[in-house]
N, C-alpha and C. Protein backbone atom coordinates (compact mmCIF):
# COMPACT_ATOMS: atom_id res chain seq x y z
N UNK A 1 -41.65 -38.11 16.13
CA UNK A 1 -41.94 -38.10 14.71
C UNK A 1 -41.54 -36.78 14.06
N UNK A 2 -41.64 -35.95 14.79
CA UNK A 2 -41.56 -34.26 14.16
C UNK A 2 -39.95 -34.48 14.31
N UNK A 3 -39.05 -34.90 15.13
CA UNK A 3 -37.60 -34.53 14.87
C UNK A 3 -37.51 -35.08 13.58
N UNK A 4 -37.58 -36.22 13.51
CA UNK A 4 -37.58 -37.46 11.95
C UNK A 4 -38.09 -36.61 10.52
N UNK A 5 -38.58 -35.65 11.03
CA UNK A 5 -39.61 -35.17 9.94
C UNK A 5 -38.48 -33.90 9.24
N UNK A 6 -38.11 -32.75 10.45
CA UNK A 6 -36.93 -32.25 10.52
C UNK A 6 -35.56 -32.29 10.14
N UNK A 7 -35.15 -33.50 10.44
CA UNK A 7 -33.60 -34.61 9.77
C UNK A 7 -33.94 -34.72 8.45
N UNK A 8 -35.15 -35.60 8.41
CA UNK A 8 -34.94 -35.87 6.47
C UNK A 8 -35.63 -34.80 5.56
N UNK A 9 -36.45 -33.74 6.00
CA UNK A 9 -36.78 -32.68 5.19
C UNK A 9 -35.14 -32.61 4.60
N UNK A 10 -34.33 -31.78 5.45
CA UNK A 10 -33.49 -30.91 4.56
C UNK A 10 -32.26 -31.81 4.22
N UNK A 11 -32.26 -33.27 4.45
CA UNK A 11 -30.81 -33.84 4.17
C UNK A 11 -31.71 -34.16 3.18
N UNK A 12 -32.97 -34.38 2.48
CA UNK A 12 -33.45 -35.12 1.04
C UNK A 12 -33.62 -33.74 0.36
N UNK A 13 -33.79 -32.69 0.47
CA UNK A 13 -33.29 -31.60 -0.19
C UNK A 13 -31.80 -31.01 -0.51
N UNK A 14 -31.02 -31.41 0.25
CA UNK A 14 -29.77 -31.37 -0.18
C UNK A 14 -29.22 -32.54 -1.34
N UNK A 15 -29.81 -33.75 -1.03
CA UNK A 15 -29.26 -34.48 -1.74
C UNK A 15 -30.34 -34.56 -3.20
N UNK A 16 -31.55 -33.79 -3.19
CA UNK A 16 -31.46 -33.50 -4.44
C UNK A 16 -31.49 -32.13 -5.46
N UNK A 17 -30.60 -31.67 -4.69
CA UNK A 17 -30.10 -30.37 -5.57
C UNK A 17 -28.50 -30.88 -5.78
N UNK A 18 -28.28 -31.47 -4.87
CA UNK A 18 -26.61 -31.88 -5.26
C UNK A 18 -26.91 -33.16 -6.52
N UNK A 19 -26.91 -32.35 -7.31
CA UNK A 19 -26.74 -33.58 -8.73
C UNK A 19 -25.71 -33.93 -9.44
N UNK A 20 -24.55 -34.59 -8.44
CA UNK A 20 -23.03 -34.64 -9.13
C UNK A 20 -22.88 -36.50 -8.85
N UNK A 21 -22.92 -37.14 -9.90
CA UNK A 21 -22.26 -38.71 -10.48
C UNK A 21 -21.19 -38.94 -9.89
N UNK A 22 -20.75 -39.96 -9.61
CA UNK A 22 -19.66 -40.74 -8.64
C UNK A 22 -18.77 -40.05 -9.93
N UNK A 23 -18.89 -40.09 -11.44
CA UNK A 23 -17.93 -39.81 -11.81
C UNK A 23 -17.35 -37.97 -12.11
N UNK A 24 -17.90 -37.53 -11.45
CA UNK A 24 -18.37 -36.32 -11.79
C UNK A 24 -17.15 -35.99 -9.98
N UNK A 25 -17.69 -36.41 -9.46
CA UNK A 25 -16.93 -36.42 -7.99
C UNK A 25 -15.67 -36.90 -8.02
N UNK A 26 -15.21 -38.07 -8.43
CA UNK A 26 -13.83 -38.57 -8.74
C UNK A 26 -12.87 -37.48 -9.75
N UNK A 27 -13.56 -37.35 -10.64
CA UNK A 27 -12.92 -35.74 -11.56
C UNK A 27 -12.12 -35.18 -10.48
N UNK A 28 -13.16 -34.64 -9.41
CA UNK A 28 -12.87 -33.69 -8.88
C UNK A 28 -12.00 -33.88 -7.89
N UNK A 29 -11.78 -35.35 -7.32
CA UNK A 29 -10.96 -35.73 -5.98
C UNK A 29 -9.45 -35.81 -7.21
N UNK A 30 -9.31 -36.12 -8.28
CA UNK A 30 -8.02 -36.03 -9.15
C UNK A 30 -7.71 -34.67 -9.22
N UNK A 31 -8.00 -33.56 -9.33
CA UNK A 31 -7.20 -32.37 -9.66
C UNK A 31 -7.13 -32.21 -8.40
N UNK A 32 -7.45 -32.10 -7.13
CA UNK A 32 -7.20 -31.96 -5.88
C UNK A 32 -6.27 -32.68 -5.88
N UNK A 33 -5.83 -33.83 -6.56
CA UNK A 33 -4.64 -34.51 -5.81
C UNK A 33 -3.06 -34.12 -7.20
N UNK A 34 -3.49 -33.26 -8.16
CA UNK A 34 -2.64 -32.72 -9.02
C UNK A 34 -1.49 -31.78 -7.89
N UNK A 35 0.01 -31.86 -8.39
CA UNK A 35 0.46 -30.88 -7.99
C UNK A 35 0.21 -29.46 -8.39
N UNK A 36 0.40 -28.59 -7.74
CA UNK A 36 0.26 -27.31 -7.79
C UNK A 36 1.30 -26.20 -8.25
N UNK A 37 1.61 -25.26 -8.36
CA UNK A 37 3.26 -24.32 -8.80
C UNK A 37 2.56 -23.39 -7.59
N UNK A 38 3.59 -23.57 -6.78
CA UNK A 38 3.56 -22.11 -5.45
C UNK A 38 4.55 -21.08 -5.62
N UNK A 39 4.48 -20.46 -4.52
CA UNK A 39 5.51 -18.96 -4.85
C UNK A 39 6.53 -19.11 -4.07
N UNK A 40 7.77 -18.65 -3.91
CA UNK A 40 8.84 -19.25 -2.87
C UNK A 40 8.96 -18.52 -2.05
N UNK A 41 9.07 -19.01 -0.62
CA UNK A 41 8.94 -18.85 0.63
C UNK A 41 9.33 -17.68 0.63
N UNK A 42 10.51 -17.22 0.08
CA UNK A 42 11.66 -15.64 0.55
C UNK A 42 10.46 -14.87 0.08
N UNK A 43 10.02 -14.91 -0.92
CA UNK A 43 8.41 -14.08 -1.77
C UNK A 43 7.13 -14.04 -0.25
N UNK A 44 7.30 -14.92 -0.09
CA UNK A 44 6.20 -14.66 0.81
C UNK A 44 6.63 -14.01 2.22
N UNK A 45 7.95 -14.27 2.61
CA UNK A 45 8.14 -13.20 3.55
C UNK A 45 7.78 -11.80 3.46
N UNK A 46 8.31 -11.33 2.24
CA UNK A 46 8.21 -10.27 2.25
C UNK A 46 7.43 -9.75 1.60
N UNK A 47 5.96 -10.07 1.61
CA UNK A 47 5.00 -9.49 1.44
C UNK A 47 4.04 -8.72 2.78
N UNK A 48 3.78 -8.04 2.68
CA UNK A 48 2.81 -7.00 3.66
C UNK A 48 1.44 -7.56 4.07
N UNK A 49 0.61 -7.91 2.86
CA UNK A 49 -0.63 -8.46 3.06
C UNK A 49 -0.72 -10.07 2.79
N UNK A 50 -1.37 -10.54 3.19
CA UNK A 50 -1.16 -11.45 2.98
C UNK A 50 -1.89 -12.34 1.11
N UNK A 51 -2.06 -11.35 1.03
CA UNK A 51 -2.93 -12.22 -0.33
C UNK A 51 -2.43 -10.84 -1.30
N UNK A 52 -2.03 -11.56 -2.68
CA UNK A 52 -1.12 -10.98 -3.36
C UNK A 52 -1.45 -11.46 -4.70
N UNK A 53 -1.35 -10.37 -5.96
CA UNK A 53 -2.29 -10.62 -6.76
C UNK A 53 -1.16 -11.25 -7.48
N UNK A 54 -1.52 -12.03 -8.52
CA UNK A 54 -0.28 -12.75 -9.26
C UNK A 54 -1.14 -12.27 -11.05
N UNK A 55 -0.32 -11.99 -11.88
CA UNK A 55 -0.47 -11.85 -13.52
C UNK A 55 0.39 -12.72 -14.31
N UNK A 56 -0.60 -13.45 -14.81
CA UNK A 56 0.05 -15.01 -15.53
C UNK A 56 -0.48 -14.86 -16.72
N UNK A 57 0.28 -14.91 -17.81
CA UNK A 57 0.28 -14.90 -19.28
C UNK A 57 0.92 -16.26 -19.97
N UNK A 58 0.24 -16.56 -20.80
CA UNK A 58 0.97 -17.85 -21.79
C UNK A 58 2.06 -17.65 -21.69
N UNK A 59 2.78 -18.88 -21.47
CA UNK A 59 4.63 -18.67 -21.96
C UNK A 59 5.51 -17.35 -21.39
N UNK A 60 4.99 -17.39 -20.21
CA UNK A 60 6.13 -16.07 -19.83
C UNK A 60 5.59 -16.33 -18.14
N UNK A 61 6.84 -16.07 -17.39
CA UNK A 61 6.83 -16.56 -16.04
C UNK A 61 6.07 -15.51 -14.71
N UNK A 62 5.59 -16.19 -13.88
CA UNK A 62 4.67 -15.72 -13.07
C UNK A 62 4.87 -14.28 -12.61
N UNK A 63 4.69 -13.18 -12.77
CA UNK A 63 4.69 -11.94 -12.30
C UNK A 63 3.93 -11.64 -11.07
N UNK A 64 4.62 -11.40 -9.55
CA UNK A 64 4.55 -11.45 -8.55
C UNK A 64 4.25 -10.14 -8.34
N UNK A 65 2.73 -9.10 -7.94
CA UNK A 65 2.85 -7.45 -7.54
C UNK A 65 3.07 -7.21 -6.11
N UNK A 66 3.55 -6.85 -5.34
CA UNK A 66 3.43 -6.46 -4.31
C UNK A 66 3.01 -5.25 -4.20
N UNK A 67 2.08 -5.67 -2.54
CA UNK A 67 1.69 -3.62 -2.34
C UNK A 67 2.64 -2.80 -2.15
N UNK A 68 1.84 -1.70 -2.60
CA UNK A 68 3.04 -0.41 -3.50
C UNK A 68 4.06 -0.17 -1.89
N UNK A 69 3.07 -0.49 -0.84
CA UNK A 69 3.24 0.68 0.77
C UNK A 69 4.56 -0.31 1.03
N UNK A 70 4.86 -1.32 0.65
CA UNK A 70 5.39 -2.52 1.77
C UNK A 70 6.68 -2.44 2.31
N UNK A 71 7.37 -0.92 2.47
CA UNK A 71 8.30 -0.48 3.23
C UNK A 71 7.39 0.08 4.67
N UNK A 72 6.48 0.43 4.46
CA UNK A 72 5.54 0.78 5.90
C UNK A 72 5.67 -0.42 6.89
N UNK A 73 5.88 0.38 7.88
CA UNK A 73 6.03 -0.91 9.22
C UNK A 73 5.51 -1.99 8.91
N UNK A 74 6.87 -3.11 8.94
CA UNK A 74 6.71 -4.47 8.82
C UNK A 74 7.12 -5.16 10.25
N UNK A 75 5.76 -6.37 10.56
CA UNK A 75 5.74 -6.59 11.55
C UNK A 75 6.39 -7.45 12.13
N UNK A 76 7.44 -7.07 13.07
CA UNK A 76 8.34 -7.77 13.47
C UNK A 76 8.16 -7.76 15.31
N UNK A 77 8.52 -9.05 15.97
CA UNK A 77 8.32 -9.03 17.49
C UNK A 77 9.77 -9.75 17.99
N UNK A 78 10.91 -9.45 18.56
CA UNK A 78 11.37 -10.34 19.66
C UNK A 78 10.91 -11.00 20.77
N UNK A 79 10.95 -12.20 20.81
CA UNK A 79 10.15 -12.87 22.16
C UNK A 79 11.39 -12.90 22.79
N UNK A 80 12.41 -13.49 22.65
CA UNK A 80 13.57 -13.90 23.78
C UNK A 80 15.21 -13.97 22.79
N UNK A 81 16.12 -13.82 23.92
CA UNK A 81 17.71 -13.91 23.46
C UNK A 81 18.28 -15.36 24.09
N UNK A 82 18.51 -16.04 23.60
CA UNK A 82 19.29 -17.25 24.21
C UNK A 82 20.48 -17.28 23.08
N UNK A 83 21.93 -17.53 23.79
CA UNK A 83 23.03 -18.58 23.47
C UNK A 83 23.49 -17.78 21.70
N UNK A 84 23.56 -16.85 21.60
CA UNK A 84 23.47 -15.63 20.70
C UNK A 84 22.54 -15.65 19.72
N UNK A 85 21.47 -16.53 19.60
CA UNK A 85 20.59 -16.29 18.68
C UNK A 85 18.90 -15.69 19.58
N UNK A 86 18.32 -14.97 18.12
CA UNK A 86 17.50 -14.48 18.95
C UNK A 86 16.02 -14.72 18.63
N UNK A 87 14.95 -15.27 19.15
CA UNK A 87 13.21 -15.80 18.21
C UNK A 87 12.92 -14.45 18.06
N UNK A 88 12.57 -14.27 16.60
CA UNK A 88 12.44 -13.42 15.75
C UNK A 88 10.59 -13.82 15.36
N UNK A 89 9.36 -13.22 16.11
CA UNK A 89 8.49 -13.32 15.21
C UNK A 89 8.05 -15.52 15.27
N UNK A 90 8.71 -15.84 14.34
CA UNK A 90 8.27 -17.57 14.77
C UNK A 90 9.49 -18.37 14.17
N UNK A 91 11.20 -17.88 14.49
CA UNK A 91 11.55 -18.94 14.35
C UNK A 91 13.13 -18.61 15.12
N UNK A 92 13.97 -19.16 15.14
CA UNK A 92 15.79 -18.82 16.11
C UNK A 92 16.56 -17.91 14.94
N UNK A 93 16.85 -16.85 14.95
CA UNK A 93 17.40 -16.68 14.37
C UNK A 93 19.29 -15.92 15.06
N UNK A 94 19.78 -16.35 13.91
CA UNK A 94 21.32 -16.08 13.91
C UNK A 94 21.98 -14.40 13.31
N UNK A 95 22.94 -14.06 13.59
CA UNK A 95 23.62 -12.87 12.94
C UNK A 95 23.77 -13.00 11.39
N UNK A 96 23.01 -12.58 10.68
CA UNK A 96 23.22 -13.04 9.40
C UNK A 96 22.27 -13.25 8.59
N UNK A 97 21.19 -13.95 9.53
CA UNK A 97 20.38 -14.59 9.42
C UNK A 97 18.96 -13.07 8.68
N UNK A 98 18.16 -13.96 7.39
CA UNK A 98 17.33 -13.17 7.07
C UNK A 98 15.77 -12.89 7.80
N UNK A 99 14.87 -11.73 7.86
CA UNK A 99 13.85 -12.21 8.72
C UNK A 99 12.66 -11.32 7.62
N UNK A 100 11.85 -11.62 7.03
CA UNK A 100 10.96 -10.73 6.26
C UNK A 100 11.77 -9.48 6.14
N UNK A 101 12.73 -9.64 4.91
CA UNK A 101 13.23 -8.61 4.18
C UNK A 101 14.65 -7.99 4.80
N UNK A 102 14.52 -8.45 6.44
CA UNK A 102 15.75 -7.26 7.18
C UNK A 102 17.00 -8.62 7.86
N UNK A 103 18.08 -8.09 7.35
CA UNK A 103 19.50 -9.07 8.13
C UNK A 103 19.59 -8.62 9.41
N UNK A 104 19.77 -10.10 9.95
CA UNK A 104 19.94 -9.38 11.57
C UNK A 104 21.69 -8.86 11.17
N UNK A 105 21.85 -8.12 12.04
CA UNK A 105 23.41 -7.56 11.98
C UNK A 105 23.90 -7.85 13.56
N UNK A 106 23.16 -7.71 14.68
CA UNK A 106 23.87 -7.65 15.98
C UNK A 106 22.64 -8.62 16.75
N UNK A 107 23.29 -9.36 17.97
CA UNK A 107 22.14 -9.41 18.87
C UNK A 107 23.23 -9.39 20.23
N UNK A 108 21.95 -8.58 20.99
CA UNK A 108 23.24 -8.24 22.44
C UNK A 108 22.27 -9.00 23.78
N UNK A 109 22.16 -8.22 24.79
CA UNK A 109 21.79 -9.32 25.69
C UNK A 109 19.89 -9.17 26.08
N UNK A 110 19.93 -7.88 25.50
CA UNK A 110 18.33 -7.27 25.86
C UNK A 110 17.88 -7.24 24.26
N UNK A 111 18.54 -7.35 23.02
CA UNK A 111 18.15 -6.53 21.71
C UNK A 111 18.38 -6.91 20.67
N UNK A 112 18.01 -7.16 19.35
CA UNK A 112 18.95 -7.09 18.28
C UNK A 112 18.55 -6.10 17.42
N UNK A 113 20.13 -5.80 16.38
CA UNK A 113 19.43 -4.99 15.22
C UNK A 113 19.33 -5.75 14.26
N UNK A 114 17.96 -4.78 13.45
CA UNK A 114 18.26 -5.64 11.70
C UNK A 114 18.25 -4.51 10.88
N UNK A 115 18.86 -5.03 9.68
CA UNK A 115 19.22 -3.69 8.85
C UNK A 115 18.18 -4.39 7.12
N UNK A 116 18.02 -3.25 6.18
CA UNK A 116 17.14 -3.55 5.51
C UNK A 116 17.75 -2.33 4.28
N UNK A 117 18.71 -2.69 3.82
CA UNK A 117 19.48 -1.17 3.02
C UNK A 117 19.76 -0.42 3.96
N UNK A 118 18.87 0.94 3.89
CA UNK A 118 19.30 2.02 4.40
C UNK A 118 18.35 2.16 6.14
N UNK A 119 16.98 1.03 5.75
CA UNK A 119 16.27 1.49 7.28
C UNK A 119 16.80 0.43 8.54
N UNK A 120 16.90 0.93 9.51
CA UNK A 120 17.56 -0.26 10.67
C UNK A 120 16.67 -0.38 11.98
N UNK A 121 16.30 -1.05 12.11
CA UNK A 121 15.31 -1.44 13.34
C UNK A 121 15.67 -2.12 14.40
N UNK A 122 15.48 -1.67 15.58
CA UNK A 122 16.02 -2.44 17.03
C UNK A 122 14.62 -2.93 17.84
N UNK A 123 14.97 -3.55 18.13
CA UNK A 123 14.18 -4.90 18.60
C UNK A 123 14.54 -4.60 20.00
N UNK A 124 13.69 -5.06 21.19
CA UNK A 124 14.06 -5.45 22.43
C UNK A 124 13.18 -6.65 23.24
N UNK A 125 13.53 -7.06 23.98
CA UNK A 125 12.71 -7.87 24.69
C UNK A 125 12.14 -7.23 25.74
N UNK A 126 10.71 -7.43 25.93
CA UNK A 126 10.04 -6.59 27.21
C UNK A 126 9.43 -5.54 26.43
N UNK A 127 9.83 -4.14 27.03
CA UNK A 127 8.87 -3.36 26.49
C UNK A 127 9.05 -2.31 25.38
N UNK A 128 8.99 -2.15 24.59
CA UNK A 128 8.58 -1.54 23.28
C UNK A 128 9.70 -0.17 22.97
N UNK A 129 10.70 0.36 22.34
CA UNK A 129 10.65 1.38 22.14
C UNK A 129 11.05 1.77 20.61
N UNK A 130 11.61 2.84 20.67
CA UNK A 130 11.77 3.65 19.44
C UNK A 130 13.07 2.87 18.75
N UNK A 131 12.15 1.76 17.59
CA UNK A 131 12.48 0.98 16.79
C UNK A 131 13.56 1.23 15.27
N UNK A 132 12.79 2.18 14.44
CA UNK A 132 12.91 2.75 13.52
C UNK A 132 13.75 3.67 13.04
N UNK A 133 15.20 3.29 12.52
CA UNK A 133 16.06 4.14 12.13
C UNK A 133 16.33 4.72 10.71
N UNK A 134 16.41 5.53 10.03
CA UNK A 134 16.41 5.92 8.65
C UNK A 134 18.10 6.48 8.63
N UNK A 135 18.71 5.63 7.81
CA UNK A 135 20.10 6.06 7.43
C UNK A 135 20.40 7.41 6.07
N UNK A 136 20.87 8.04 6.10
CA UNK A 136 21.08 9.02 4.95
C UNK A 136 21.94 8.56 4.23
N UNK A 137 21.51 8.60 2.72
CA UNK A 137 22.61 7.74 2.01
C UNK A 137 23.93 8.90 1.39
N UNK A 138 24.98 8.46 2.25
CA UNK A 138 25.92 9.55 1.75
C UNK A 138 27.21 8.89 0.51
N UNK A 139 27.45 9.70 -0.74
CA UNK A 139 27.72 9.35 -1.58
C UNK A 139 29.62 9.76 -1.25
């Protein structure tokens, strides 16, 4: 009797503080099923954090901020080299090919580089080293 007593105490208190009408609920299952306006994929690569503030004004198109830092180490992993392309992080990528912000330019049999303007980063498979190259821009 005491479990019984337990079960419907708090499911008859839930159901009467929840005071929402079948039509009141249907409202709500329609804008859930409205399309939405998202941000495009290349935008979301290259963001740093993952949640990103957006400034939307009447009649004038979505203004995207990114954090100020988002040249600070961006996180990139090689898992493996097969057949000249190389998994980049979560997907195959090719010479050419873009990866959050940086072109791959080379991939060799242990490595690839990617270049990003002026900074160039080498990748290896296995264990870790000195990634981070800064080019001098000579005029």
């Amino acid at each position: 009797m005491m479990k019984k007593v337990l079960i419907f105490v708090p499911l008859s208190l839930t159901l009467a503080v929840a005071d929402l009408s079948v039509k009141q609920i249907e409202t709500m299952v329609q804008k859930i099923h409205l399309k939405r306006e998202g941000i495009a994929l290349e935008t979301l690569e290259q963001t740093k954090e993952p949640f990103i503030r957006i400034k939307k004004e009447e009649n004038k198109p979505v203004v995207v901020e990114l954090p100020s830092q988002m040249e600070e180490d961006v996180k990139l992993s090689l898992h493996a080299i097969m057949g000249g392309k190389a998994y980049i992080n979560d997907g195959w990528k090719k010479v050419d090919d873009v990866v959050m912000g940086y072109t791959v330019k080379y991939i060799g049999k242990r490595g690839v580089v990617l270049q990003n303007g002026t900074t160039i980063k080498k990748l290896f498979v296995g264990k870790p080293k000195e990634q981070l190259l800064i080019l001098d821009e000579r005029e």
